[in-house]
N, C-alpha and C. Protein backbone atom coordinates (compact mmCIF):
# COMPACT_ATOMS: atom_id res chain seq x y z
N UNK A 1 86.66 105.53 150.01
CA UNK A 1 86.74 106.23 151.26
C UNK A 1 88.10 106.00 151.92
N UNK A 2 88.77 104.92 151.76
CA UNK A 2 89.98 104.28 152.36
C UNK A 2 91.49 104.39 151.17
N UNK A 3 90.75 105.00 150.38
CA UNK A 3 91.58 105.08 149.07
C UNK A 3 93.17 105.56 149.34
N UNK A 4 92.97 106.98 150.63
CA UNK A 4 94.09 108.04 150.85
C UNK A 4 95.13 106.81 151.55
N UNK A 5 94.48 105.91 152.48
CA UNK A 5 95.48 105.10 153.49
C UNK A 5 96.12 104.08 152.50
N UNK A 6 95.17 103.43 151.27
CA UNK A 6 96.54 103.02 150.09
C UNK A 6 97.11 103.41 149.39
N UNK A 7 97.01 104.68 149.39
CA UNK A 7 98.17 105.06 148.85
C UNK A 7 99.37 105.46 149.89
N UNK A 8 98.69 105.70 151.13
CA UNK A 8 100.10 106.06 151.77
C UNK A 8 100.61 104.70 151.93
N UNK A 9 99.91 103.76 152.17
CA UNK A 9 100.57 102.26 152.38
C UNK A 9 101.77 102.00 151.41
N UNK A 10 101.42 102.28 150.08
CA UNK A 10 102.22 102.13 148.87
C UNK A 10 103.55 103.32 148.98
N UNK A 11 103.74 104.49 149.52
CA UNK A 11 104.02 105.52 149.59
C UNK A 11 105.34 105.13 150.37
N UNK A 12 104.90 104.22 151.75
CA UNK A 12 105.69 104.04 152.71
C UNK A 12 106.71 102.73 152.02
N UNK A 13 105.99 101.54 151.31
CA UNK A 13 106.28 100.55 151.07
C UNK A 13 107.87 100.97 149.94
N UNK A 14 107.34 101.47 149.25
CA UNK A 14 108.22 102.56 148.24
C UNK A 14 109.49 103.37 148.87
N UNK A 15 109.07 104.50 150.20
CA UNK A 15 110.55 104.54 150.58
C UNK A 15 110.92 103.65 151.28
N UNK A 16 110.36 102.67 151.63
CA UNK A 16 110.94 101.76 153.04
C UNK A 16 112.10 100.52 151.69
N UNK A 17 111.84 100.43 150.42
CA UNK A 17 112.48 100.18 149.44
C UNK A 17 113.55 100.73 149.12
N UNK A 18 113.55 102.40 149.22
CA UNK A 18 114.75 102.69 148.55
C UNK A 18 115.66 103.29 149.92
N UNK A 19 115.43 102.80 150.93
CA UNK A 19 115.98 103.49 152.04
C UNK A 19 117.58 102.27 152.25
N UNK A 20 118.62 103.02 152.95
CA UNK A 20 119.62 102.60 153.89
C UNK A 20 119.99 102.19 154.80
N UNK A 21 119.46 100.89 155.23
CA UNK A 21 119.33 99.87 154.14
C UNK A 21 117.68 99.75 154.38
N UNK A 22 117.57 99.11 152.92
CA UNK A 22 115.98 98.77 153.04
C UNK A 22 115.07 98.13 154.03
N UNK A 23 113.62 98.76 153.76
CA UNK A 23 113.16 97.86 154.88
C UNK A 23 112.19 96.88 153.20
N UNK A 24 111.99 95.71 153.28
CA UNK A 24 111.12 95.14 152.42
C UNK A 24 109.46 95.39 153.13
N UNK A 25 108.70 95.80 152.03
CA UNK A 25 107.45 95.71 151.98
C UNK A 25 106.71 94.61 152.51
N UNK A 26 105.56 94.53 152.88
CA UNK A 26 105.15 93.47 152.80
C UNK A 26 104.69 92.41 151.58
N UNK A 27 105.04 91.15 151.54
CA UNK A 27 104.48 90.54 150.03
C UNK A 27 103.35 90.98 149.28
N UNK A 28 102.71 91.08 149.47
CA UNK A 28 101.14 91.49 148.93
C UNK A 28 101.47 92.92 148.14
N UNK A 29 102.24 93.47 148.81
CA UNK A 29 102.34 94.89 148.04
C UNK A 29 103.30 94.93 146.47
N UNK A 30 104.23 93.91 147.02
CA UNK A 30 105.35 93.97 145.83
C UNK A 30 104.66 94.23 144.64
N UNK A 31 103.40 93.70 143.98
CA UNK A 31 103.18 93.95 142.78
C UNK A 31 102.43 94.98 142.31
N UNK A 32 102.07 95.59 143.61
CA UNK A 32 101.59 96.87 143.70
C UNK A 32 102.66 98.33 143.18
N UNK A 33 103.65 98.08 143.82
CA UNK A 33 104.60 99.43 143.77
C UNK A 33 104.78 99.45 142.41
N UNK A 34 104.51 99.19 141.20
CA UNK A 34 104.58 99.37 139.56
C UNK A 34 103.60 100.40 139.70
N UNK A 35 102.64 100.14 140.09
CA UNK A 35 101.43 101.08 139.57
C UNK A 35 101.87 102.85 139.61
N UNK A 36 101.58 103.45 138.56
CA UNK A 36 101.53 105.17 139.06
C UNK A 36 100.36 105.98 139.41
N UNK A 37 99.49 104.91 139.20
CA UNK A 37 97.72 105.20 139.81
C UNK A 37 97.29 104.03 140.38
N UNK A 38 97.12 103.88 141.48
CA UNK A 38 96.38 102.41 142.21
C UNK A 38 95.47 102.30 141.45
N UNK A 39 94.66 101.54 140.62
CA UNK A 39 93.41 101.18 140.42
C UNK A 39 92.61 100.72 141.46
N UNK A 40 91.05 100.49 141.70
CA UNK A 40 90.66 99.81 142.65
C UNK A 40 90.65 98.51 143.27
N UNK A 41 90.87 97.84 142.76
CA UNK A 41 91.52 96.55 143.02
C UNK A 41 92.70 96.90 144.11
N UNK A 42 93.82 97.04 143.19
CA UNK A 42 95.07 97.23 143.63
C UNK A 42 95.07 98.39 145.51
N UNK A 43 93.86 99.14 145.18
CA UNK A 43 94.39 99.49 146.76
C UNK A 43 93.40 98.58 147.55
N UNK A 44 92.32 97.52 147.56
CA UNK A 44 91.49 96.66 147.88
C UNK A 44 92.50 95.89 148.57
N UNK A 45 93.83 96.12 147.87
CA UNK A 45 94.34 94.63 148.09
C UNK A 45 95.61 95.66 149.18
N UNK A 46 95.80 96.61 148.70
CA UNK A 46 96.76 97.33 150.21
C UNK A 46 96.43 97.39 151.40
N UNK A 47 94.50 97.63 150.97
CA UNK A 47 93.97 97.76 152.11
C UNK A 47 93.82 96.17 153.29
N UNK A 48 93.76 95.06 152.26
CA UNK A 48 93.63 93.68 153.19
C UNK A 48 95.44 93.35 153.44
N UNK A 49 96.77 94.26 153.30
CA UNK A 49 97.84 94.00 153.58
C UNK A 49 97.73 94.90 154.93
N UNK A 50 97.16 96.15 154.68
CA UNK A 50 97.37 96.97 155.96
C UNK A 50 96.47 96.32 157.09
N UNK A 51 95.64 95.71 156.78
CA UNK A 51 94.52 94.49 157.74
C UNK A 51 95.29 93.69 158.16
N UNK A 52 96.55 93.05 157.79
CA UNK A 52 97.15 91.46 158.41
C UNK A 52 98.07 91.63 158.55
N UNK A 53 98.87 92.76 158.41
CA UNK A 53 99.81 93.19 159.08
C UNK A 53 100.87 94.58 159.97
N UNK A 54 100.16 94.12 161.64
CA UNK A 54 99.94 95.57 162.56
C UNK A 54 101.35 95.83 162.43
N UNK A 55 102.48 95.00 162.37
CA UNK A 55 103.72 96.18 162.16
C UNK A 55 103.60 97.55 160.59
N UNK A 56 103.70 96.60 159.75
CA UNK A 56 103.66 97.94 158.33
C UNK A 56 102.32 98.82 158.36
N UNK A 57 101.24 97.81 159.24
CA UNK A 57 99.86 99.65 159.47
C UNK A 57 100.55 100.06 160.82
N UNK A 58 101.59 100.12 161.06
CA UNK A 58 101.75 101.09 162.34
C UNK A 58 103.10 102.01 161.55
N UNK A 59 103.64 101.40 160.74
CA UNK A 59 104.72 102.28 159.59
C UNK A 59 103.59 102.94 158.89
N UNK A 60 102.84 103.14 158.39
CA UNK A 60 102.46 103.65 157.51
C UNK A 60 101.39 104.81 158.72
N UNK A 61 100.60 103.99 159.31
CA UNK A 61 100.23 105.51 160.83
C UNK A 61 101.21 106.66 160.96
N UNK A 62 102.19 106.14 161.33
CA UNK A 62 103.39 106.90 161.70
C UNK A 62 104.11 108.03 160.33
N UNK A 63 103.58 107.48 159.32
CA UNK A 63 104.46 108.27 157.88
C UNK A 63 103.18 109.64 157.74
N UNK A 64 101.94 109.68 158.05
CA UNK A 64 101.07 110.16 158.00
C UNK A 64 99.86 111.16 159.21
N UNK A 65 99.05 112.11 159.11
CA UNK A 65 98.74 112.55 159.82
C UNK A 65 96.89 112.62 159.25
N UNK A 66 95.99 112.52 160.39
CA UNK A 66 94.36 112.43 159.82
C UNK A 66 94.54 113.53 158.89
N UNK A 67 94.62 115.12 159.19
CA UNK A 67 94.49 116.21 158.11
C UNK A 67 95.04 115.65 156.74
N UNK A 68 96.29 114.59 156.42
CA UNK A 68 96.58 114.81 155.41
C UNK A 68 95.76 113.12 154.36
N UNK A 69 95.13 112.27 155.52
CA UNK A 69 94.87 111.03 154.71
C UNK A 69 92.68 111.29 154.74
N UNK A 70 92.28 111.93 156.10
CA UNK A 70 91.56 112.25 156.05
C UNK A 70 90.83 111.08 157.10
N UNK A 71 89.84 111.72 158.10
CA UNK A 71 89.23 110.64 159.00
C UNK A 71 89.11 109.11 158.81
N UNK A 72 88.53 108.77 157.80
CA UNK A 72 87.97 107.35 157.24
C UNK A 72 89.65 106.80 157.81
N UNK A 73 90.42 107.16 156.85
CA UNK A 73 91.39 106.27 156.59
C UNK A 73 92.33 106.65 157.89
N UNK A 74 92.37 107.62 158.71
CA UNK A 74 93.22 107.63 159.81
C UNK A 74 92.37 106.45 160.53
N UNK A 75 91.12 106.54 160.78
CA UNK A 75 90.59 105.43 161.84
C UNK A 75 91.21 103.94 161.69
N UNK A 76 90.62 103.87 160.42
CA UNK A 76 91.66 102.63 159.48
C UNK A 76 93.26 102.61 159.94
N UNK A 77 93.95 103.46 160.08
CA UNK A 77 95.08 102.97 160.45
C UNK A 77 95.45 102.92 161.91
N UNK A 78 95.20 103.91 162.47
CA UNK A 78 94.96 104.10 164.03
C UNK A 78 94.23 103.03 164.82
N UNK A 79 93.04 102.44 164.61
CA UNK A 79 92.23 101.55 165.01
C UNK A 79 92.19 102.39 166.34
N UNK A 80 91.40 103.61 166.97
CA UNK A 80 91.13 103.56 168.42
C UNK A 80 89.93 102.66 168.56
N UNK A 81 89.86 103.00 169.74
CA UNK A 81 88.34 102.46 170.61
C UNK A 81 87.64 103.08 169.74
N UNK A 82 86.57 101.89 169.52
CA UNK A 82 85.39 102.30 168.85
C UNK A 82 85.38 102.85 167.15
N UNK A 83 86.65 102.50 166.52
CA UNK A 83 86.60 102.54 164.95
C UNK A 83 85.83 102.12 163.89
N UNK A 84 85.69 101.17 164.51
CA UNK A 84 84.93 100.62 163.54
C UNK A 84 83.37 100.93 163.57
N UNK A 85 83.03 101.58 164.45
CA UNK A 85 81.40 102.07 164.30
C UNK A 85 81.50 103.27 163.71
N UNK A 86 82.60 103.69 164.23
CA UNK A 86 82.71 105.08 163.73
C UNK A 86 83.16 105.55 162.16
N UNK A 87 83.87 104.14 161.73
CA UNK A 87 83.95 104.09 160.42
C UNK A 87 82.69 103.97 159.37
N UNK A 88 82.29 102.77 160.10
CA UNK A 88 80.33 102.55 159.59
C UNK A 88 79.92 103.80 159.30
N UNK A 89 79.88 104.20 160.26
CA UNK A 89 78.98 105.76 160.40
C UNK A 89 79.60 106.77 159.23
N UNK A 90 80.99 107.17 159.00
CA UNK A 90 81.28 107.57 157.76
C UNK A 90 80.98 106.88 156.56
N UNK A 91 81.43 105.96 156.55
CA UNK A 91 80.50 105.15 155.72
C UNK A 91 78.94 105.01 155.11
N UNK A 92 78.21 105.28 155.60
CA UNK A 92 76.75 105.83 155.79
C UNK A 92 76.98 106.94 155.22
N UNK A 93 77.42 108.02 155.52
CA UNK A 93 77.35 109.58 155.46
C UNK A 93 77.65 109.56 154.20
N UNK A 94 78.87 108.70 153.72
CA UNK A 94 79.70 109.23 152.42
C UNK A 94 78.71 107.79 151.58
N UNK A 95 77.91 107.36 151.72
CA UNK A 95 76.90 106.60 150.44
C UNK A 95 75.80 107.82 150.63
N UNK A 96 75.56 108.28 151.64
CA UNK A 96 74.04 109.55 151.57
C UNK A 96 74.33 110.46 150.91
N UNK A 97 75.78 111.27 151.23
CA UNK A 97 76.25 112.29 150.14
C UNK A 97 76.48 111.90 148.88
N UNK A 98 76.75 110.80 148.82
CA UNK A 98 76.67 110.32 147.22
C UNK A 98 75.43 110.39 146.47
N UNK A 99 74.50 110.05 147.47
CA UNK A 99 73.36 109.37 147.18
C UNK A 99 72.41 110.70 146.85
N UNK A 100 73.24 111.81 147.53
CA UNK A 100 72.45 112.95 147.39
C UNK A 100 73.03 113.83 146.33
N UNK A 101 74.17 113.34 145.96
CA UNK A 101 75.06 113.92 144.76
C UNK A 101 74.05 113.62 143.52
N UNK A 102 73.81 112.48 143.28
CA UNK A 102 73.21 111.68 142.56
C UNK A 102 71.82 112.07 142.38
N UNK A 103 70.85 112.69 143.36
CA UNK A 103 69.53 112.98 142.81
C UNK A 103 69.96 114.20 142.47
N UNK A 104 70.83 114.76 142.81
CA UNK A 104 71.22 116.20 142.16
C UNK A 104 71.75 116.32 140.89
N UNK A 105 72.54 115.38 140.75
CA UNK A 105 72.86 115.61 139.11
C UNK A 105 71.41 114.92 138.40
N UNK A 106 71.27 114.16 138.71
CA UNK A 106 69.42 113.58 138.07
C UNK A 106 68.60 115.08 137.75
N UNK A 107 68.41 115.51 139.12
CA UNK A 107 67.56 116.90 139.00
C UNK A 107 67.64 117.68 137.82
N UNK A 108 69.22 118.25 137.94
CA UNK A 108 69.63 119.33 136.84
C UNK A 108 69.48 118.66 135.33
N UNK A 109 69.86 117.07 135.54
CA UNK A 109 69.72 116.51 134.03
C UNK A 109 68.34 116.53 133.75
N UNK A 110 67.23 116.52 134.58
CA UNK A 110 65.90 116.28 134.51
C UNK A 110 65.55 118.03 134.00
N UNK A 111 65.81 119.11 134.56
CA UNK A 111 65.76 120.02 134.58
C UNK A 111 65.76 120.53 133.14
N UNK A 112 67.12 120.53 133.07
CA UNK A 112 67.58 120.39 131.65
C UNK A 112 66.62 120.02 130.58
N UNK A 113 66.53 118.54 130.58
CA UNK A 113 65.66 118.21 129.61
C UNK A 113 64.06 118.61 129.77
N UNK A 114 63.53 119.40 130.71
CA UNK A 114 62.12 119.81 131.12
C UNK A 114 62.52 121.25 129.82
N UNK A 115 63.20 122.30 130.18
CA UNK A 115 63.86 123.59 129.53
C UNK A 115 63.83 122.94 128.24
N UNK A 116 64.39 121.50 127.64
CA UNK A 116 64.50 121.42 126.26
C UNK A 116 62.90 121.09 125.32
N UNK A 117 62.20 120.63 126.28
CA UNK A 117 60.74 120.18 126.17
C UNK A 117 60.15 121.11 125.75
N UNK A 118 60.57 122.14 126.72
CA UNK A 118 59.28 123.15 126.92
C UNK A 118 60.05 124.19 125.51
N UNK A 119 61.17 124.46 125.31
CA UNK A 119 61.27 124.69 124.08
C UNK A 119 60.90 124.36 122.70
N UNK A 120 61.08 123.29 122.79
CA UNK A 120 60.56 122.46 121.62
C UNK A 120 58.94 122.83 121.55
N UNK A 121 58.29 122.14 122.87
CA UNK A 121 56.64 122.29 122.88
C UNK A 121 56.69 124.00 121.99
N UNK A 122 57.34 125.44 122.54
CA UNK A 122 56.80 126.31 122.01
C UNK A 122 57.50 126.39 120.80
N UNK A 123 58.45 125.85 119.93
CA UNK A 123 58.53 125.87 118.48
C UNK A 123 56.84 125.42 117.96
N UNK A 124 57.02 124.09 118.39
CA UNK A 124 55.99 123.52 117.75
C UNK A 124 54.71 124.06 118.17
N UNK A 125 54.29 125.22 119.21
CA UNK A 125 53.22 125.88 119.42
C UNK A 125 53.41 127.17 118.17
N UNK A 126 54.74 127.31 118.24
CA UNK A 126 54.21 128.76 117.04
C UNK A 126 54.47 128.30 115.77
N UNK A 127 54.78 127.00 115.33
CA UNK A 127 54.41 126.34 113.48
C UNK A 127 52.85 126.16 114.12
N UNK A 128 52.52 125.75 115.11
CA UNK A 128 50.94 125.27 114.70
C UNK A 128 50.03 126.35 114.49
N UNK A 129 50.58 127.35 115.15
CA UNK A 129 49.78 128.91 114.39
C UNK A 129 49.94 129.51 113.22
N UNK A 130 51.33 129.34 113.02
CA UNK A 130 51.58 129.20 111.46
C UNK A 130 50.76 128.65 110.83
N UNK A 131 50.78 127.58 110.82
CA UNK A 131 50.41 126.27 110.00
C UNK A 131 48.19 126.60 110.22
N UNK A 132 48.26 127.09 111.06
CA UNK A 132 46.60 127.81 111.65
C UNK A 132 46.36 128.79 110.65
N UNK A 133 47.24 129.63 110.01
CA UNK A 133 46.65 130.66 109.98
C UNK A 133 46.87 130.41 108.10
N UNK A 134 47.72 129.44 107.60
CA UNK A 134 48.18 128.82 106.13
C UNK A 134 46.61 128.83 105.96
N UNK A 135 46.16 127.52 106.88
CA UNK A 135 45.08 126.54 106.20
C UNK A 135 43.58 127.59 106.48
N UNK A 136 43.50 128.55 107.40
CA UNK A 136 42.68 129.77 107.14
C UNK A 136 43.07 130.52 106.01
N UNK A 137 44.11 130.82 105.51
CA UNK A 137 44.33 131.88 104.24
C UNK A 137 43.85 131.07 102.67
N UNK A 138 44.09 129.30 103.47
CA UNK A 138 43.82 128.67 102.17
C UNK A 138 42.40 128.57 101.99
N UNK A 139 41.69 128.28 103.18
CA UNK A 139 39.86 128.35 102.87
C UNK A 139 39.45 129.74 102.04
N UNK A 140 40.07 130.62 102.59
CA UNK A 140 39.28 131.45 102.25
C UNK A 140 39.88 132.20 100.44
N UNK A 141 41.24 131.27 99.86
CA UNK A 141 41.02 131.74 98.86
C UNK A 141 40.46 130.37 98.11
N UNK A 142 40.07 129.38 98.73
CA UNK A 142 39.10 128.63 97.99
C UNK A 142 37.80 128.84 98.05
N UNK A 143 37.40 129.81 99.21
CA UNK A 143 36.28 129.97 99.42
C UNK A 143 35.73 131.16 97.73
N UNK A 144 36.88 132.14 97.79
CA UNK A 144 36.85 133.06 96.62
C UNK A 144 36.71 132.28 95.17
N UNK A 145 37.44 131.57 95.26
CA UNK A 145 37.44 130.88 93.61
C UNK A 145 36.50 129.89 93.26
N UNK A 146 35.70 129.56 94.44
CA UNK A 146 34.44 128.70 94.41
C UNK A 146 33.70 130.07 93.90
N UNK A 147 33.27 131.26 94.77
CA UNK A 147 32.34 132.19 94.43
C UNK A 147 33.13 132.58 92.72
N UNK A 148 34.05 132.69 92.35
CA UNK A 148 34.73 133.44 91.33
C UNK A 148 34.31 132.00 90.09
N UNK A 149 34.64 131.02 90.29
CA UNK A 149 33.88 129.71 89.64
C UNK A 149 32.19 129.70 89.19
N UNK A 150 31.67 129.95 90.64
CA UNK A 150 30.04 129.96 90.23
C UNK A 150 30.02 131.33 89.33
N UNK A 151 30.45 132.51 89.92
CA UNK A 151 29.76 133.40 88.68
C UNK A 151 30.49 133.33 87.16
N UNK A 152 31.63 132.65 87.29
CA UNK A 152 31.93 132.56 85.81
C UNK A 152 30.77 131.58 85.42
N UNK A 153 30.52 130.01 85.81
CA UNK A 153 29.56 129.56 85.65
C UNK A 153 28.48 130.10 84.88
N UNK A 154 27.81 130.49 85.83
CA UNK A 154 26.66 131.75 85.92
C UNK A 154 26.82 132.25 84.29
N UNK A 155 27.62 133.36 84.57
CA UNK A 155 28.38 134.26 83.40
C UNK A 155 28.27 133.36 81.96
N UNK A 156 28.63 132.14 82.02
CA UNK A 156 29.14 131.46 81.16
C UNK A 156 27.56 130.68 80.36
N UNK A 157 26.83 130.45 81.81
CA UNK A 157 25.22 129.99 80.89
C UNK A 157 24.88 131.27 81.05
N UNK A 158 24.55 132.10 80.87
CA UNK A 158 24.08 133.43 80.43
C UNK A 158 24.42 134.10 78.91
N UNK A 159 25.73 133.69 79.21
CA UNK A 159 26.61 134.00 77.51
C UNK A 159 26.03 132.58 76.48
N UNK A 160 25.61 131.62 76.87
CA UNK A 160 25.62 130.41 76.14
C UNK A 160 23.74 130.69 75.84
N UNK A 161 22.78 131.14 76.68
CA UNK A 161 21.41 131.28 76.44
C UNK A 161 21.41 132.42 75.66
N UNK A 162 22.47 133.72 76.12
CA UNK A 162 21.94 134.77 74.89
C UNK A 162 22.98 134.33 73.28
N UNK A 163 23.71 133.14 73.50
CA UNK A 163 24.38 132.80 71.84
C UNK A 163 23.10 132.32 71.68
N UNK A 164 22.56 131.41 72.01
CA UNK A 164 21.62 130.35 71.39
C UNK A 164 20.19 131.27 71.24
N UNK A 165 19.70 132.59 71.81
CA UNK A 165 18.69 133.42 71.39
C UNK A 165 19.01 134.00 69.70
N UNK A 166 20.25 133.99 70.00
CA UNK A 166 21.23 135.04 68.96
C UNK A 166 20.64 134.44 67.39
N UNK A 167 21.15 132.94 67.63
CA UNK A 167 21.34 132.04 66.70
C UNK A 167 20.02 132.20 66.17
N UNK A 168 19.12 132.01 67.06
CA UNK A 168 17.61 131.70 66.75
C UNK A 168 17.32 133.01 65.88
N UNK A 169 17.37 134.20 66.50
CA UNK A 169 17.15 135.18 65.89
C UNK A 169 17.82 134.92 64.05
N UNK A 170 19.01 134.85 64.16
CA UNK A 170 19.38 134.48 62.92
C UNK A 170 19.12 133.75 62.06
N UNK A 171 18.52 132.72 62.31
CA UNK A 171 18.06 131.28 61.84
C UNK A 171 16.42 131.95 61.34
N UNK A 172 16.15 132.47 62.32
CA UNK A 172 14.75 133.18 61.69
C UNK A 172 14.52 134.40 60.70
């Protein structure tokens, strides 16, 4: 939230370096001005330089305007009456919008994977009709070759009682 005021801290510290004649930074920063991206740490630590020392947060107020660092961090450098509640209070707002960022991307990821479910569920609803209508096509040609079995059966002692009449006849 305070991110914009270290970098201008660093911003100022930087020309107040290369200026005619220089102004020196404050210590804390020196090992800062390497960086070409503050990491979080590194502006943690601009931010407790711009805390302990009101001359360079009143250089760095002055290099800057709220539109361009943004409320949080103008309060932060400005300190009026009543900043610090009023910082709280952004503070609050910008963990709720987070917080509401956050069930929102949850949602759509939840969402998402509901759409991939319910896809899947109807693959696997139309193999199981598939697969319904296999094991019906298969009864019923076992059902046939059971009936096609018994009358060969059948067929087969019928052919075997009229050999063995046959025989008899012959035998006699």
């Amino acid at each position: 939230m305070l991110r914009s005021a270290g970098e201008v801290a660093i911003a100022v510290a930087r020309v107040g370096l290369a200026a005619d004649p220089p102004e020196p930074p404050p210590r804390g920063l020196l090992p800062l001005l390497r960086f070409a991206r503050l990491p979080d740490q590194a502006l943690a630590a601009a931010r407790k330089v711009i805390d302990d020392d009101e001359g360079f947060r009143r250089r760095v107020r002055e290099a800057t305007t709220e539109e361009l660092v943004g409320r949080a961090s103008w309060l932060f450098l400005d300190r009026p009456d009543g900043w610090e509640d009023e910082l709280g209070w952004l503070a609050a707002a910008a963990e709720e919008a987070v917080g509401a960022a956050e069930e929102t991307r949850a949602e759509v990821k939840l969402r998402r994977r509901v759409t991939t479910l319910e896809a899947s569920l109807s693959r696997q609803a139309d193999e199981l009709l598939r697969l319904r209508a296999e094991l019906s096509l298969a009864k019923d040609q076992r059902a046939d070759e059971r009936r096609a079995r018994r009358l060969a059966e059948s067929d087969a002692g019928r052919l075997r009682r009229t050999t063995e009449e046959l025989a008899t006849e012959v035998d006699d």
